[in-house]
Protein backbone atom coordinates (compact mmCIF):
# COMPACT_ATOMS: atom_id res chain seq x y z
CA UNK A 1 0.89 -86.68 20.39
CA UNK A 2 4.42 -85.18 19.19
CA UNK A 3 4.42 -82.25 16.70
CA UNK A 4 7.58 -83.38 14.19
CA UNK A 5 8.85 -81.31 11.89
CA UNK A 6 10.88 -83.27 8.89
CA UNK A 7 13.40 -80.37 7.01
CA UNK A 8 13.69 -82.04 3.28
CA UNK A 9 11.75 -83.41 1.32
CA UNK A 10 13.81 -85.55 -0.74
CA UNK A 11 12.90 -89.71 -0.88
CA UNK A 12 14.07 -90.46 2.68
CA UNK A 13 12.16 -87.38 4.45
CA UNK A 14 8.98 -88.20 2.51
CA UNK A 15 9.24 -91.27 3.49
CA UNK A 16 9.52 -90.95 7.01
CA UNK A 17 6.97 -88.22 6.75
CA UNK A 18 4.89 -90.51 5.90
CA UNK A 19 5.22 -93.21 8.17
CA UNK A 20 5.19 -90.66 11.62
CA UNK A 21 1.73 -89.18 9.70
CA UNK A 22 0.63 -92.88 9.68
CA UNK A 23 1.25 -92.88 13.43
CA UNK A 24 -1.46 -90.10 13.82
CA UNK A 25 1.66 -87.62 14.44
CA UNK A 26 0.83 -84.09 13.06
CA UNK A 27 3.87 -83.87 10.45
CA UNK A 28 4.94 -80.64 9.25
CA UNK A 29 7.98 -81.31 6.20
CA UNK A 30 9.96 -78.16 4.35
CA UNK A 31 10.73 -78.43 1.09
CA UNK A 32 13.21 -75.49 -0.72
CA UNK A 33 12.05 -76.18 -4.04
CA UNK A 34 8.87 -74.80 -4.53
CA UNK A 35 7.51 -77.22 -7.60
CA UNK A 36 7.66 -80.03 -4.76
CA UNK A 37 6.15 -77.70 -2.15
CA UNK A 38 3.45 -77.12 -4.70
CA UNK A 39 2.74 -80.37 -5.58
CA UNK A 40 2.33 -81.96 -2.37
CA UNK A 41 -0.21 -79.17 -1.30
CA UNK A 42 -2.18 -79.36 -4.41
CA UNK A 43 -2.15 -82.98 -5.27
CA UNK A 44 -0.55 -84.78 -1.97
CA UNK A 45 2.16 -86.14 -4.32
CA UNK A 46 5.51 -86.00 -4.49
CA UNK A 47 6.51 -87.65 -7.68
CA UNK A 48 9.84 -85.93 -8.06
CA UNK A 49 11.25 -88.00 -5.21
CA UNK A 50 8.47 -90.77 -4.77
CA UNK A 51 6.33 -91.62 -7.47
CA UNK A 52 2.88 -93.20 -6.97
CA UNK A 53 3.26 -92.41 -3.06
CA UNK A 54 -0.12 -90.73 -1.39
CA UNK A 55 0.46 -88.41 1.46
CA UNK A 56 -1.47 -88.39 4.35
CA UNK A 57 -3.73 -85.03 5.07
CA UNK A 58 -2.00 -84.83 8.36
CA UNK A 59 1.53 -83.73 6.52
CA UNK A 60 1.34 -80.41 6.04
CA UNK A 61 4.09 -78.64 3.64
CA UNK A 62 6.35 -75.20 3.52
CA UNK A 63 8.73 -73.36 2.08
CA UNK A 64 9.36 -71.84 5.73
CA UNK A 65 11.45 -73.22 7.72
CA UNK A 66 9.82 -70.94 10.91
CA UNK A 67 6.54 -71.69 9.79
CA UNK A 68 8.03 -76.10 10.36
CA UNK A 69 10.20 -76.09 12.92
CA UNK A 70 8.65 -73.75 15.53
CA UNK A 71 6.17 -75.31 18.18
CA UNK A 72 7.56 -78.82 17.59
CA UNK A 73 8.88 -81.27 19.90
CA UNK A 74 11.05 -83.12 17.62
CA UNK A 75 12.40 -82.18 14.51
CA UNK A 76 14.24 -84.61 11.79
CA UNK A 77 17.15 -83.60 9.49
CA UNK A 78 16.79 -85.10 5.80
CA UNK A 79 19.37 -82.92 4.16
CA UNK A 80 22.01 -84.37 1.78
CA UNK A 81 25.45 -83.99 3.71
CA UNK A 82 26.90 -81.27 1.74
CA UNK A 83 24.04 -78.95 2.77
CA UNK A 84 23.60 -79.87 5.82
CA UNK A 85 25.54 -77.63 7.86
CA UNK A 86 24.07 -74.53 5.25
CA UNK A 87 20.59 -75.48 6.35
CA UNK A 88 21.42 -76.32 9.98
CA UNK A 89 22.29 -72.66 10.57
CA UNK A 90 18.97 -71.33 9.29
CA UNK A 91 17.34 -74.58 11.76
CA UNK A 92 19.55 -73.67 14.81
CA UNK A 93 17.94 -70.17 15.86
CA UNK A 94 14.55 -71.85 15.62
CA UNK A 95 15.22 -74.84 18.05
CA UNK A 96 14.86 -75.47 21.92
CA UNK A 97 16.76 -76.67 24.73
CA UNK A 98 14.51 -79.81 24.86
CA UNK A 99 13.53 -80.28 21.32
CA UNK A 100 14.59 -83.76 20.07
CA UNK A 101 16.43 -83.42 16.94
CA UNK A 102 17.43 -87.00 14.68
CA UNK A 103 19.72 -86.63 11.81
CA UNK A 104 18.69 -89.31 8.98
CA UNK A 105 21.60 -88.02 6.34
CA UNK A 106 24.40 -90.26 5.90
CA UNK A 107 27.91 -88.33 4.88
CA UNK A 108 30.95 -86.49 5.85
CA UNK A 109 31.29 -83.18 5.04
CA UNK A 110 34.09 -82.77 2.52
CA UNK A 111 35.25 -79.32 3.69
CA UNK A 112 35.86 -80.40 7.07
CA UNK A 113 35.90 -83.86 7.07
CA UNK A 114 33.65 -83.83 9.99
CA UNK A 115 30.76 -86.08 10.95
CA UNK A 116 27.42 -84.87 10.68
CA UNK A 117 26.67 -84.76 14.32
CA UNK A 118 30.31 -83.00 14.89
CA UNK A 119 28.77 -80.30 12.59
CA UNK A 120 25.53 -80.44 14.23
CA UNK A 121 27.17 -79.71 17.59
CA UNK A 122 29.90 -77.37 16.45
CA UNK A 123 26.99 -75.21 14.95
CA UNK A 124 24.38 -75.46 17.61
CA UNK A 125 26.29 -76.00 21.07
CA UNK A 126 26.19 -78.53 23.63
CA UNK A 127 22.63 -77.74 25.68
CA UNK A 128 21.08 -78.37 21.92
CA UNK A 129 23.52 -81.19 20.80
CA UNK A 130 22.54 -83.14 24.31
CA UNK A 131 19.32 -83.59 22.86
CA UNK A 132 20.99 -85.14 19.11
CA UNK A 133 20.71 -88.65 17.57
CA UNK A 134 20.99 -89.92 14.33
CA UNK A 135 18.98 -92.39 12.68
CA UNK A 136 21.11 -95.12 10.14
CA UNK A 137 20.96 -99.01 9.10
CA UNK A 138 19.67 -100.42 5.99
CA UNK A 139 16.59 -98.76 4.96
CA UNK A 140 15.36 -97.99 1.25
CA UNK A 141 12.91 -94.67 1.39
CA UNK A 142 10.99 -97.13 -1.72
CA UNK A 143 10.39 -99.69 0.69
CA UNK A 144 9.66 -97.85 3.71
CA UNK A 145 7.17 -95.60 2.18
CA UNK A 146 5.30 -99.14 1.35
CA UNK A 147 5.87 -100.71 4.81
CA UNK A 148 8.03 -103.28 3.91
CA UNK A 149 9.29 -104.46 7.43
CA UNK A 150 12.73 -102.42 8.23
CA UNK A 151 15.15 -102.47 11.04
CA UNK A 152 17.42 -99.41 12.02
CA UNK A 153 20.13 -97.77 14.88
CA UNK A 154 19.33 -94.91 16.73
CA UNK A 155 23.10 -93.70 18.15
CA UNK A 156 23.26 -90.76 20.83
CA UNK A 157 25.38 -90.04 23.62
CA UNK A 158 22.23 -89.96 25.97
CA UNK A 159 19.99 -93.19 26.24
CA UNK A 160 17.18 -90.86 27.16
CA UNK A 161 17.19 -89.30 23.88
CA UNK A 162 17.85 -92.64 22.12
CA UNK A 163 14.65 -94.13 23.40
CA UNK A 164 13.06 -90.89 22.95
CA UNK A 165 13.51 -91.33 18.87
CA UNK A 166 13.31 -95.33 19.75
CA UNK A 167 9.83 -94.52 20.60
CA UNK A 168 9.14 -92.11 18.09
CA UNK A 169 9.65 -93.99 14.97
CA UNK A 170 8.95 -97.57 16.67
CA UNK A 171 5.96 -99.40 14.25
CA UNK A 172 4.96 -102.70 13.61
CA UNK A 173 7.02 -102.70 10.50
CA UNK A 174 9.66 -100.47 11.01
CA UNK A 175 11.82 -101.77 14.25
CA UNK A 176 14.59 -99.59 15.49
CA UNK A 177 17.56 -100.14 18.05
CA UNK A 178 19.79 -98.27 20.04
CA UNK A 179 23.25 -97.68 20.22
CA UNK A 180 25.81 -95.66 21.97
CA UNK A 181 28.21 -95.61 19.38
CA UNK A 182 27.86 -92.73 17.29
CA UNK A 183 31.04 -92.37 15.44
CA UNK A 184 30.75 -95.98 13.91
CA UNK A 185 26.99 -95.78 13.18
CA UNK A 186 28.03 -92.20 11.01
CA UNK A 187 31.18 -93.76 9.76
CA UNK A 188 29.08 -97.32 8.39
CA UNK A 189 26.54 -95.63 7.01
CA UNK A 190 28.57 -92.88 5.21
CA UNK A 191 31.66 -95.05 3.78
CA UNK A 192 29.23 -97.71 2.67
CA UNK A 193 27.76 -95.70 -0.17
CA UNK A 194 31.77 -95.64 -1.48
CA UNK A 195 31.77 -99.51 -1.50
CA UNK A 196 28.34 -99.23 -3.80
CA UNK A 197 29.74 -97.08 -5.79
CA UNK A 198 32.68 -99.76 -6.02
CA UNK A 199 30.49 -102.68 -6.73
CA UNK A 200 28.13 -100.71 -9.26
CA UNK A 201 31.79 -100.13 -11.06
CA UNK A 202 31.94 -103.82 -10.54
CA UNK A 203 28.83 -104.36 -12.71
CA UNK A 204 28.96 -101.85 -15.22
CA UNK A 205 31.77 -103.75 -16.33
CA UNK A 206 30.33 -106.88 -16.54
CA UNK A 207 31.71 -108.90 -13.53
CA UNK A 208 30.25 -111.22 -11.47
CA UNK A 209 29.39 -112.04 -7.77
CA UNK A 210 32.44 -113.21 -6.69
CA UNK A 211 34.00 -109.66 -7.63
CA UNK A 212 31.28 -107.98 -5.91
CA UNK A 213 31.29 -110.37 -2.55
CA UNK A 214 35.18 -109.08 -2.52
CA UNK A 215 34.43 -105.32 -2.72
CA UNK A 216 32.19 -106.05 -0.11
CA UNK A 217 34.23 -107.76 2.27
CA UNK A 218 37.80 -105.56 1.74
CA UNK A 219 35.36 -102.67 2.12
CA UNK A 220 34.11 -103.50 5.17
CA UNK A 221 37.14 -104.47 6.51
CA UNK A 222 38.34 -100.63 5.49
CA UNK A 223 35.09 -98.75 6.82
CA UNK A 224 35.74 -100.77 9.87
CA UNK A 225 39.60 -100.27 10.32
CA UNK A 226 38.67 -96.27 9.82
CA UNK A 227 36.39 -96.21 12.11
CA UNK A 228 37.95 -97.71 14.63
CA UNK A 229 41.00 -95.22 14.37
CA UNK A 230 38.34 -92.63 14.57
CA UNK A 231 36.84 -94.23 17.59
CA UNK A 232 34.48 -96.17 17.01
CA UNK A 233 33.24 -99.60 18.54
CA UNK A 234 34.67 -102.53 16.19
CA UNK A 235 31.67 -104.46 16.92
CA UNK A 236 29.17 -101.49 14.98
CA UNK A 237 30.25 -102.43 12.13
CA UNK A 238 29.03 -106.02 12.17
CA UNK A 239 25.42 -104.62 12.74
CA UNK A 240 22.50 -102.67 10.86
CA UNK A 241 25.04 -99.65 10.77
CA UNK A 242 27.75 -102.14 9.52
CA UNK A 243 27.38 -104.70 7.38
CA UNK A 244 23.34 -104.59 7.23
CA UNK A 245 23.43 -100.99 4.93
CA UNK A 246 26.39 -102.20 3.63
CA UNK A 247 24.43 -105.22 2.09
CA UNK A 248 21.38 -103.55 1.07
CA UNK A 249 23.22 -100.63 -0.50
CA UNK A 250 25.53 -102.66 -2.68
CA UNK A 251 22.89 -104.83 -3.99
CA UNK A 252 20.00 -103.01 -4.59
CA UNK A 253 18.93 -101.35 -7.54
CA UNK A 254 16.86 -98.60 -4.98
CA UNK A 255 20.72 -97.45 -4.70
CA UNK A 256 21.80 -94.46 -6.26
CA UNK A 257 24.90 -95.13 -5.31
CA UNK A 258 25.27 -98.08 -6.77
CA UNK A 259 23.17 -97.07 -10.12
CA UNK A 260 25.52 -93.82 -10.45
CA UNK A 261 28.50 -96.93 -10.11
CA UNK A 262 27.40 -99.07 -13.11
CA UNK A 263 27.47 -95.46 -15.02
CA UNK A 264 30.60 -95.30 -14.29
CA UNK A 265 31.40 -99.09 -14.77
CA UNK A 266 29.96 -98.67 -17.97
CA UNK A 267 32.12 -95.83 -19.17
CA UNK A 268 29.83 -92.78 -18.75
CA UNK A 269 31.95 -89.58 -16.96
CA UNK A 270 30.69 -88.75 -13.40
CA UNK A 271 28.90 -85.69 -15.11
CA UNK A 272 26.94 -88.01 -16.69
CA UNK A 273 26.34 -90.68 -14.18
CA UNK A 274 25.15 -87.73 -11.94
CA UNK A 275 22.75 -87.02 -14.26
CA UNK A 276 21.45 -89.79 -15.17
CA UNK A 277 20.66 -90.98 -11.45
CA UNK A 278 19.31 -87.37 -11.27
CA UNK A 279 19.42 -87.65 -7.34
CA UNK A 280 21.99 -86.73 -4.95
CA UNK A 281 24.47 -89.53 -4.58
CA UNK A 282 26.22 -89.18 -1.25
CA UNK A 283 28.83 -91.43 -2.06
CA UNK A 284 30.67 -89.59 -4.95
CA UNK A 285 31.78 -86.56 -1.98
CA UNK A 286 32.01 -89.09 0.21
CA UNK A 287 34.26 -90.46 -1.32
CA UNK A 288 36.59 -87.31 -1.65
CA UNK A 289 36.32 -86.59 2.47
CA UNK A 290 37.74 -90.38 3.14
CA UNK A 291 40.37 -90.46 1.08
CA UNK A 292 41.36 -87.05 3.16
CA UNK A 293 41.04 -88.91 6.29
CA UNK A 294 42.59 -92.08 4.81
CA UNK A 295 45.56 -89.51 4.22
CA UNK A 296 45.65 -88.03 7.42
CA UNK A 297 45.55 -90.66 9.65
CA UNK A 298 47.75 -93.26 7.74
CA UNK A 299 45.10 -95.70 7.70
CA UNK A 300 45.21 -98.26 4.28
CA UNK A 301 42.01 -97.77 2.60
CA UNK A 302 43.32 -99.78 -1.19
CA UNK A 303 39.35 -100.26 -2.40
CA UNK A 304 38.52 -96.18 -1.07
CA UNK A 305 41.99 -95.55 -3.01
CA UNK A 306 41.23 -96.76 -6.09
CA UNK A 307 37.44 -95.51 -5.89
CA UNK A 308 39.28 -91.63 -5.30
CA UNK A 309 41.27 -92.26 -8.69
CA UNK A 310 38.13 -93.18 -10.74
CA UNK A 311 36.34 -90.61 -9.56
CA UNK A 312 38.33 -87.56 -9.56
CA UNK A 313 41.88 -88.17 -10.96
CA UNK A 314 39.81 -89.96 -14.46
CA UNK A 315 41.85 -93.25 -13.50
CA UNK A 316 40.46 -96.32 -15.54
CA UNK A 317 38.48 -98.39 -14.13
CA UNK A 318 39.87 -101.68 -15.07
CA UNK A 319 43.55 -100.10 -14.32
CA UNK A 320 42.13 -99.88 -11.02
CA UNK A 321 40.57 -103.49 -10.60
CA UNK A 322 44.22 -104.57 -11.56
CA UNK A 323 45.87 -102.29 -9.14
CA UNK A 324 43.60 -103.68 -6.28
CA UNK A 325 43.96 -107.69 -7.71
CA UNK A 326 48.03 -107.39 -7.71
CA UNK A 327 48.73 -105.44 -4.58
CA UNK A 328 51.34 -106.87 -2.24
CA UNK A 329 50.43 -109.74 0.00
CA UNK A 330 48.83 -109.25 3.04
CA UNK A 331 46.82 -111.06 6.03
CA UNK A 332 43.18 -111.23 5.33
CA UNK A 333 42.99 -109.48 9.07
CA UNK A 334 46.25 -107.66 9.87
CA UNK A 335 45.66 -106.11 12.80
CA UNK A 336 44.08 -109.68 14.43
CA UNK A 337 47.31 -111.45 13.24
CA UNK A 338 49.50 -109.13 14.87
CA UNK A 339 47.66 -108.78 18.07
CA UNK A 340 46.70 -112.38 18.54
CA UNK A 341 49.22 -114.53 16.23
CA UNK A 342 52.25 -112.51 16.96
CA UNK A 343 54.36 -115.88 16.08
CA UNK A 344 52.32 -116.75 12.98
């Protein structure tokens, strides 16, 4: 049986902690804050992240990171974005040729506007980055940890290593699929947490579904239309990477990106909303790194826009409902209209 080592031990790392230890996998998980470290030894708990949630004796807990990773075959990456290349570099010594490693963060680092498993590779090399995936779709770490039936993407440049993690976290309620497109399964499941900001906005100020269904649609339409500039496989984003987080994200209360939203909505500052979610919320940087690439590759991104205004220039938010309801006409699908109803 595989030795796994899961780095974080935030909602999402417990959580698949939990389910690999349920496998009969011997689960090692590091933790930098040393209250959680402390209560998962001494009470198998970690309520911080994941109240009411039993660990299994066979996950074993440090503060270490050599004590984790080393003698492992795989190792999983549950940082938040923003960290992730700090605690990579610390990882990265530790790791070998053939160790499977699966990122489960979903982001884009705001310094570089890079994805995840760009940073992964410009940090660790190719002979280690051969052996990278990354783990996305809709998945709630609440729901998981309970075994509510889930299905996910695995995305890799090597089938091999696909299956590998295909394999690995492959149960009776948790179903996984591969995919060789990794820049739309990163782009999906990072710019989606921007559209739950949107439609938590959307709530907080008291409108409906039919508002939210929009943000929802234009959004996707915008994650999809960046992505595919970036590279990406159009067809991604109608999948689990797509439109299935998308859905789940936006809807869901289990979202902090769409509870920090209705702070917002509501009229809190994003100092506030931060801290009353009191979690990281992925979507708030995110948010800074697409508008960045929105600027510097000309691509129109109105709902991302408006959501950079709110959150950083102190825009209102109804301002920015009207700027998004009285923009110029357009073609629901522009790019379709042009290509394929060049007379319309």
């Amino acid at each position: 049986m595989e030795r796994v080592a899961v780095v974080g031990a935030g909602s999402w790392g417990t959580a698949l902690a939990v389910m690999l230890a349920q496998k009969g996998l011997t689960v090692r998980m590091w933790s930098c804050e040393q209250d959680v470290v402390q209560e998962i030894k001494q009470n198998k708990t970690n309520q911080k992240y994941l109240p009411e949630l039993v660990l299994p004796s066979n996950i074993v807990v440090s503060a270490s990171l050599d004590e984790v990773v080393k003698d492992t075959e795989v190792v999983v990456m549950s940082i938040p974005s923003q960290a992730f290349r700090e605690v990579l570099r610390k990882v990265v010594p530790l790791l070998k040729k053939k160790q499977l490693v699966v990122n489960t963060a979903k982001g884009i680092e705001e310094s570089s506007l890079k994805r995840l498993s760009e940073v992964f590779r410009e940090e660790a090399g190719y002979e280690l980055y051969r052996n990278f995936a990354v783990l996305s779709g809709p998945s709630h770490a609440e729901e998981v940890s309970r075994n509510i039936p889930t299905a996910v993407v695995v995305a890799g440049e090597d089938r091999a290593v696909c299956e590998r993690a295909q394999d690995l976290f492959m149960t009776s309620r948790f179903r996984v699929y591969t995919n060789p497109d990794m820049v739309g399964v990163e782009i999906g499941g990072a710019l989606k947490n921007i559209i739950a900001i949107c439609t938590g906005i959307s709530d907080g100020l008291g409108f409906g579904d039919n508002t939210k269904a929009a943000l929802m649609t234009r959004g996707l339409a915008e994650i999809s239309r960046l992505g595919v500039e970036l590279g990406a496989n159009p067809l991604t984003f109608a999948g689990l990477a797509g439109v299935g987080d998308l859905i789940v994200t936006c809807t869901s209360m289990h979202s902090r990106n769409r509870r920090f939203g209705i702070e917002i909505g509501k009229g809190r500052t994003v100092e506030e909303a931060l801290k009353t979610v009191r979690m990281v919320v992925e979507g708030y940087r995110t948010t800074g790194a697409a508008y960045k690439l929105m600027k510097q590759t000309g691509v129109t991104m109105p709902i991302v826009e408006q959501a950079y205004g709110v959150l950083y220039d102190g825009q209102n938010t109804v301002e920015s409902v009207s700027k998004l309801m009285t923009r110029g006409k357009t073609h629901e699908m522009e790019e379709v209209v042009r290509t394929a109803y060049p007379g319309w």
